[in-house]
N, C-alpha and C. Protein backbone atom coordinates (compact mmCIF):
# COMPACT_ATOMS: atom_id res chain seq x y z
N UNK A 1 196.76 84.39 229.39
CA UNK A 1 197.39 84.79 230.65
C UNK A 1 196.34 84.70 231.76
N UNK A 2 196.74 84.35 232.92
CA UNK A 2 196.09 84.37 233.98
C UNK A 2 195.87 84.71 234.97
N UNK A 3 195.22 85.21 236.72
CA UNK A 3 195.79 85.92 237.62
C UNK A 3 196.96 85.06 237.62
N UNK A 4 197.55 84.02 237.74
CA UNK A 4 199.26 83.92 238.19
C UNK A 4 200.04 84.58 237.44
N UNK A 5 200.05 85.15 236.42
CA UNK A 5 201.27 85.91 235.48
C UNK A 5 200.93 87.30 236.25
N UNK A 6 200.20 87.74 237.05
CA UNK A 6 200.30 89.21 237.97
C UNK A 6 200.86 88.54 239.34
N UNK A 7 201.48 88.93 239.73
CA UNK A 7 202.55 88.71 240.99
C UNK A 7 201.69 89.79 241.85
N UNK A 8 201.93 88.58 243.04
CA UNK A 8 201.15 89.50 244.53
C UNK A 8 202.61 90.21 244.90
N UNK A 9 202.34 91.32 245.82
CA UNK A 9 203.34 91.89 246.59
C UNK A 9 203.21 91.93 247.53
N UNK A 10 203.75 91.89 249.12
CA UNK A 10 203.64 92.31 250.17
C UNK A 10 205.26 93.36 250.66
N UNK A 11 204.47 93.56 251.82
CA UNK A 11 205.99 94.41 251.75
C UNK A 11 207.30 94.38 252.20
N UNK A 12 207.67 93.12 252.27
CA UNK A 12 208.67 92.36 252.28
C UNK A 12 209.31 92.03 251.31
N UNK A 13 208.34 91.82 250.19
CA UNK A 13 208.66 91.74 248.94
C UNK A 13 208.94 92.51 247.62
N UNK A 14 208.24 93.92 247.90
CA UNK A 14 208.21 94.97 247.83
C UNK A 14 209.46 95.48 246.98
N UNK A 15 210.44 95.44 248.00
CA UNK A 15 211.57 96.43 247.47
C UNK A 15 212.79 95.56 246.26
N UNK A 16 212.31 93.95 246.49
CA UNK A 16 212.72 93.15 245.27
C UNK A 16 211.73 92.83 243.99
N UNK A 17 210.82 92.63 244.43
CA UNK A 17 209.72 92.84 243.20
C UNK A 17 209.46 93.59 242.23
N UNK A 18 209.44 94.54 243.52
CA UNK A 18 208.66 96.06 242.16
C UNK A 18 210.02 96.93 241.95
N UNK A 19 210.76 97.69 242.98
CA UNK A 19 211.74 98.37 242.54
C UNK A 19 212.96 98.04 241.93
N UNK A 20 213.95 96.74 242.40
CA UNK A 20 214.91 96.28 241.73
C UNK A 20 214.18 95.36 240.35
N UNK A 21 212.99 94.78 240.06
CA UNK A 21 212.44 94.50 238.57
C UNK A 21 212.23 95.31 237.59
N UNK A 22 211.68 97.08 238.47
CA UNK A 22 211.75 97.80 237.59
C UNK A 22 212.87 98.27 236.93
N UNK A 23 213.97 98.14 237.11
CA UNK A 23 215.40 98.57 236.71
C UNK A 23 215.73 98.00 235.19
N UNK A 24 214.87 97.05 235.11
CA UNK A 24 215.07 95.98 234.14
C UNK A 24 213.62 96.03 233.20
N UNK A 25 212.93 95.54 233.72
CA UNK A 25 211.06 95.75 233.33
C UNK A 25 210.25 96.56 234.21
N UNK A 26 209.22 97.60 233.18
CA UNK A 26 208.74 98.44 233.83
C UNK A 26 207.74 97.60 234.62
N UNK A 27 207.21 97.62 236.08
CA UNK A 27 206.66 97.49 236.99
C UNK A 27 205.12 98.50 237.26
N UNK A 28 203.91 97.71 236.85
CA UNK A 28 202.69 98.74 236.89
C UNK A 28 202.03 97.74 238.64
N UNK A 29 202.07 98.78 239.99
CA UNK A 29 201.45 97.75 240.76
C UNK A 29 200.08 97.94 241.19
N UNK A 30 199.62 97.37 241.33
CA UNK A 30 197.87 97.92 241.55
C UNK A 30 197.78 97.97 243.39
N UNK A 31 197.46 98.70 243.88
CA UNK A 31 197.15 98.95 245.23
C UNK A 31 195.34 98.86 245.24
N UNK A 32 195.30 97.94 245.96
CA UNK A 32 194.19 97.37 246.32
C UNK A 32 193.59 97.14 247.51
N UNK A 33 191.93 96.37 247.21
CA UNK A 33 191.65 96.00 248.70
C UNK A 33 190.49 95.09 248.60
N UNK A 34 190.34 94.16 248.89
CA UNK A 34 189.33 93.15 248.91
C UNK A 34 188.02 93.55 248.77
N UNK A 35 187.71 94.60 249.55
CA UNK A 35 185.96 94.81 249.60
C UNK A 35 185.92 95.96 248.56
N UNK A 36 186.78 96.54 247.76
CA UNK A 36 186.68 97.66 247.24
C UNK A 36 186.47 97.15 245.69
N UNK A 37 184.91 97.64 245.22
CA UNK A 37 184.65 97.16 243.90
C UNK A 37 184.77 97.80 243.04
N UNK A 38 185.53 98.81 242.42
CA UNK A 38 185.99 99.22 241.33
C UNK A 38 187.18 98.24 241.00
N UNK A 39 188.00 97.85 242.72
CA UNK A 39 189.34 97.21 242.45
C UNK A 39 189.01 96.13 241.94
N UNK A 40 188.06 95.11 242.39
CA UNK A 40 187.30 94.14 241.61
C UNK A 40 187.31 94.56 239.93
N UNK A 41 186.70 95.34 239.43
CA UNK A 41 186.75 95.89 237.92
C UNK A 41 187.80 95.94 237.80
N UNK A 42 188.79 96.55 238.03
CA UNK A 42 189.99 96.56 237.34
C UNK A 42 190.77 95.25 237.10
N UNK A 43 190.83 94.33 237.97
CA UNK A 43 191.25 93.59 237.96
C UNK A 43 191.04 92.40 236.65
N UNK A 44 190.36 92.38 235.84
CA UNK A 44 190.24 91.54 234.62
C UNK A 44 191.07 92.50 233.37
N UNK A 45 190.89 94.23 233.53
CA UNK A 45 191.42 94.53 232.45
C UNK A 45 193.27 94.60 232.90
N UNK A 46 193.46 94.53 234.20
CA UNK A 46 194.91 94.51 234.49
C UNK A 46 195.33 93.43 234.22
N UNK A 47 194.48 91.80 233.89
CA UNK A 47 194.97 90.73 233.40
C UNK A 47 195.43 90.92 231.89
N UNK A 48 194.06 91.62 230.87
CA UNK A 48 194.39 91.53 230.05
C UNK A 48 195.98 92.60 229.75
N UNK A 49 195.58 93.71 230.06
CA UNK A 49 196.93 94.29 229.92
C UNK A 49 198.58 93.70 230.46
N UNK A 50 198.59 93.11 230.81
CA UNK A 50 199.42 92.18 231.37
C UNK A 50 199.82 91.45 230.13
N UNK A 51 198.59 90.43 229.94
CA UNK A 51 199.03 89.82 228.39
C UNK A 51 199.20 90.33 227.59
N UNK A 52 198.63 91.79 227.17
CA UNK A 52 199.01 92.24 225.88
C UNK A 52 200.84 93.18 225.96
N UNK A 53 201.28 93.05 226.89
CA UNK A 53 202.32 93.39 227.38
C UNK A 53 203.36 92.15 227.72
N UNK A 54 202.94 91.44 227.78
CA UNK A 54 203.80 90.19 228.09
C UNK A 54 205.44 90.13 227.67
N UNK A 55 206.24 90.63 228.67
CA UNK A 55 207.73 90.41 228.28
C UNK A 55 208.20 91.77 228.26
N UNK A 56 207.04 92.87 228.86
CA UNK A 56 207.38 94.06 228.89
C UNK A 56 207.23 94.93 229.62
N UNK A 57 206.33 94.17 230.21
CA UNK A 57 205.68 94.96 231.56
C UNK A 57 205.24 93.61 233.11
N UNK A 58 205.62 94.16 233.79
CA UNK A 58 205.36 92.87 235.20
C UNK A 58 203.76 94.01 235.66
N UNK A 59 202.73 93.20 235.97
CA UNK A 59 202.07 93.71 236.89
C UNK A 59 201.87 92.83 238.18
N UNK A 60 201.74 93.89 239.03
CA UNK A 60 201.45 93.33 240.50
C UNK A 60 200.86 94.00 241.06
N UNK A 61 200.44 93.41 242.17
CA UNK A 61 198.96 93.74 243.06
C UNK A 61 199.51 93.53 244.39
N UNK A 62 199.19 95.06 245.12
CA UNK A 62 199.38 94.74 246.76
C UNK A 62 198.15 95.34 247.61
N UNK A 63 197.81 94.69 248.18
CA UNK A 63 196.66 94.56 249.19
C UNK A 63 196.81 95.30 250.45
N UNK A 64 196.27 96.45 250.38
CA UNK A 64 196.58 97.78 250.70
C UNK A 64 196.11 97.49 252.81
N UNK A 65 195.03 96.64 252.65
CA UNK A 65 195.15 96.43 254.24
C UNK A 65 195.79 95.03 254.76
N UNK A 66 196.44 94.72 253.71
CA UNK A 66 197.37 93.27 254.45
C UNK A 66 198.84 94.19 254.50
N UNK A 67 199.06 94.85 253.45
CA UNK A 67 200.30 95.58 253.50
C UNK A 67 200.49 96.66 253.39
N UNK A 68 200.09 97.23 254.67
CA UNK A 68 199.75 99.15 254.65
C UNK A 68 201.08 100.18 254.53
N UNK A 69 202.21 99.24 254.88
CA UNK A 69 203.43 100.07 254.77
C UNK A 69 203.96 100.51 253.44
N UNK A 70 203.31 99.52 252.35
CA UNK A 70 204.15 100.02 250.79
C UNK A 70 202.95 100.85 250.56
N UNK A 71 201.31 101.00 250.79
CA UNK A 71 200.85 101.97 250.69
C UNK A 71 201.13 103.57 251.15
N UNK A 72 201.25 103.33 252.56
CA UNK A 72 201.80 104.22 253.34
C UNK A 72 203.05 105.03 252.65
N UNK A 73 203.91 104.51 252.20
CA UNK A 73 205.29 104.84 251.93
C UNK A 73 205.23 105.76 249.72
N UNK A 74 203.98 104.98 249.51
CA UNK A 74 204.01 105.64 248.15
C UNK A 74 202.88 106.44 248.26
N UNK A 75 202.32 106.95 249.65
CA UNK A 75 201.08 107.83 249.33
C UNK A 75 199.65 107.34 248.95
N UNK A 76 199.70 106.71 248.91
CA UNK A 76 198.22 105.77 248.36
C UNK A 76 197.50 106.03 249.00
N UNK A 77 196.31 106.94 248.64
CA UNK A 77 195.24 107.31 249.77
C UNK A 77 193.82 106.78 249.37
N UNK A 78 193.91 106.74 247.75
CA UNK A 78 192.56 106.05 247.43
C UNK A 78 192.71 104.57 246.51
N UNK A 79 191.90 103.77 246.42
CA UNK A 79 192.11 102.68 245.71
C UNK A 79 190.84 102.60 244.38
N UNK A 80 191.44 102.19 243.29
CA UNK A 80 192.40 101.41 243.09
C UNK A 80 193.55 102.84 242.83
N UNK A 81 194.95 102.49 243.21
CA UNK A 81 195.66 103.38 242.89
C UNK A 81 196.38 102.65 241.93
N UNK A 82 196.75 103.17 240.74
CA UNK A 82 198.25 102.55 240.08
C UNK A 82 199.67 103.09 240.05
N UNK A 83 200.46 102.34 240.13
CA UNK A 83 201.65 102.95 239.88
C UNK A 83 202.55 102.78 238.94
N UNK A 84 203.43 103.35 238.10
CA UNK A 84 204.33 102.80 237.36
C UNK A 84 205.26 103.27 238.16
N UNK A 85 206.33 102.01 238.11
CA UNK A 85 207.84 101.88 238.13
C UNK A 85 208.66 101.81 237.08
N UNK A 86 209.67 102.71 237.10
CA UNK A 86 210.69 102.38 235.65
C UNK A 86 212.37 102.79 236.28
N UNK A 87 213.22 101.96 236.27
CA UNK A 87 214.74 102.41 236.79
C UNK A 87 214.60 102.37 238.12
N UNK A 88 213.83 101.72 238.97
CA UNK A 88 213.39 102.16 240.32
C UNK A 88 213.00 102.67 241.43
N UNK A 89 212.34 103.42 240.17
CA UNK A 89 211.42 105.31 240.80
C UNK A 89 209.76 104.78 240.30
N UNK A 90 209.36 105.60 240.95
CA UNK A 90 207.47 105.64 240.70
C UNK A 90 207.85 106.89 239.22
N UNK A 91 207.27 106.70 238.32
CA UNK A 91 207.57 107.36 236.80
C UNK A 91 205.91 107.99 236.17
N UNK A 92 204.47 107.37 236.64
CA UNK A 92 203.73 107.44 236.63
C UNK A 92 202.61 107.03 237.48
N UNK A 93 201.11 107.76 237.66
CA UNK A 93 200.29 106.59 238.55
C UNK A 93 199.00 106.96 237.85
N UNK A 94 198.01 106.69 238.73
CA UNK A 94 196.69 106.75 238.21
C UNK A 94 195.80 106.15 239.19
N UNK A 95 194.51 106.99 239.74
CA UNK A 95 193.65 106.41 240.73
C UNK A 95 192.69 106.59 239.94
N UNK A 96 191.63 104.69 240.15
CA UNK A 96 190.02 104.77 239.54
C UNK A 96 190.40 103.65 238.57
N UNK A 97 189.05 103.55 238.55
CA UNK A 97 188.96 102.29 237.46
C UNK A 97 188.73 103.23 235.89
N UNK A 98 189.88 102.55 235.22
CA UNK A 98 190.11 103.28 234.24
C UNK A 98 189.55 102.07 233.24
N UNK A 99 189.54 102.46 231.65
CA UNK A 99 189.39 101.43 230.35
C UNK A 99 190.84 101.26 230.06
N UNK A 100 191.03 99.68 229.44
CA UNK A 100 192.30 99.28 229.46
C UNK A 100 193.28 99.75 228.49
N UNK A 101 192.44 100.89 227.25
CA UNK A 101 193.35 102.04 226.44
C UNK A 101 194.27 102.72 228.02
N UNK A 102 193.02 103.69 228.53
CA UNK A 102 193.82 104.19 229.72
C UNK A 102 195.05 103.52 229.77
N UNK A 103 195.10 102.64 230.92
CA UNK A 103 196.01 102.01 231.21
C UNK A 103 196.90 101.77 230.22
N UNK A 104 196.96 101.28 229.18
CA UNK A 104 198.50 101.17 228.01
C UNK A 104 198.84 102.80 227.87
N UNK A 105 197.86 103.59 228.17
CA UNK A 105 198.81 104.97 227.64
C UNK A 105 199.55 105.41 228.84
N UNK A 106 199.42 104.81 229.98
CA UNK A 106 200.10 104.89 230.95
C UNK A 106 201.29 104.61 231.44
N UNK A 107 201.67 103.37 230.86
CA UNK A 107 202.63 102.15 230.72
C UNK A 107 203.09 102.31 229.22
N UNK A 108 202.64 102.75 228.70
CA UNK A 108 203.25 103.10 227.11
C UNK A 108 204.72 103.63 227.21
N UNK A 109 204.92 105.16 227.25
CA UNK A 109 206.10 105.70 227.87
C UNK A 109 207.56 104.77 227.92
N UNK A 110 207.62 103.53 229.04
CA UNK A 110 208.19 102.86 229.75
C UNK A 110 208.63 101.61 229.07
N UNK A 111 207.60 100.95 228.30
CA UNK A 111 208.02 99.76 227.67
C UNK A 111 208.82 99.70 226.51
């Protein structure tokens, strides 16, 4: 799997991406930011978790100063923030660069 199997979000895209996908597949989105290097770290184990989830989980990534309104709107005050989506509600989250156990026990629940 590769970054293309994680879907960017903006917030236009937002309310078809992450909330009407989650209804169907749980939705983990990473709130991010270019200069911020933990978000850098996370970002290889959110690939792998992605693949080891494949067909069960969508991850996506939104870029917290290109698209401040889906931050704004879910509270996101520090990065990296995560979120789970499930039925079209936020169901779980998690701020910091976590190990990629973390993360599946997070997304576990949902899939």
């Amino acid at each position: 799997m590769s970054t293309s199997d994680i879907i960017h979000v903006t917030d236009k895209t937002f309310a078809e991406q992450v909330i009407e996908q989650s209804k169907t597949t749980p939705v983990l989105v990473d709130f991010w930011a270019e200069w911020c290097g933990p978000c850098k770290a996370v970002a290889p184990v959110l690939e792998q978790l992605a693949a080891n989830n494949a067909g069960k989980l969508t991850v996506a990534k939104v870029d917290v100063d290109a698209h401040s309104s889906c931050a704004r709107d879910y509270n996101v005050s520090g990065i990296p923030t995560l979120v789970v989506f499930s039925g079209g509600v936020e169901t779980n989250r998690a701020v910091g660069a976590m190990p990629l156990e973390q993360y599946q026990q997070l997304v576990q629940p949902y899939l």
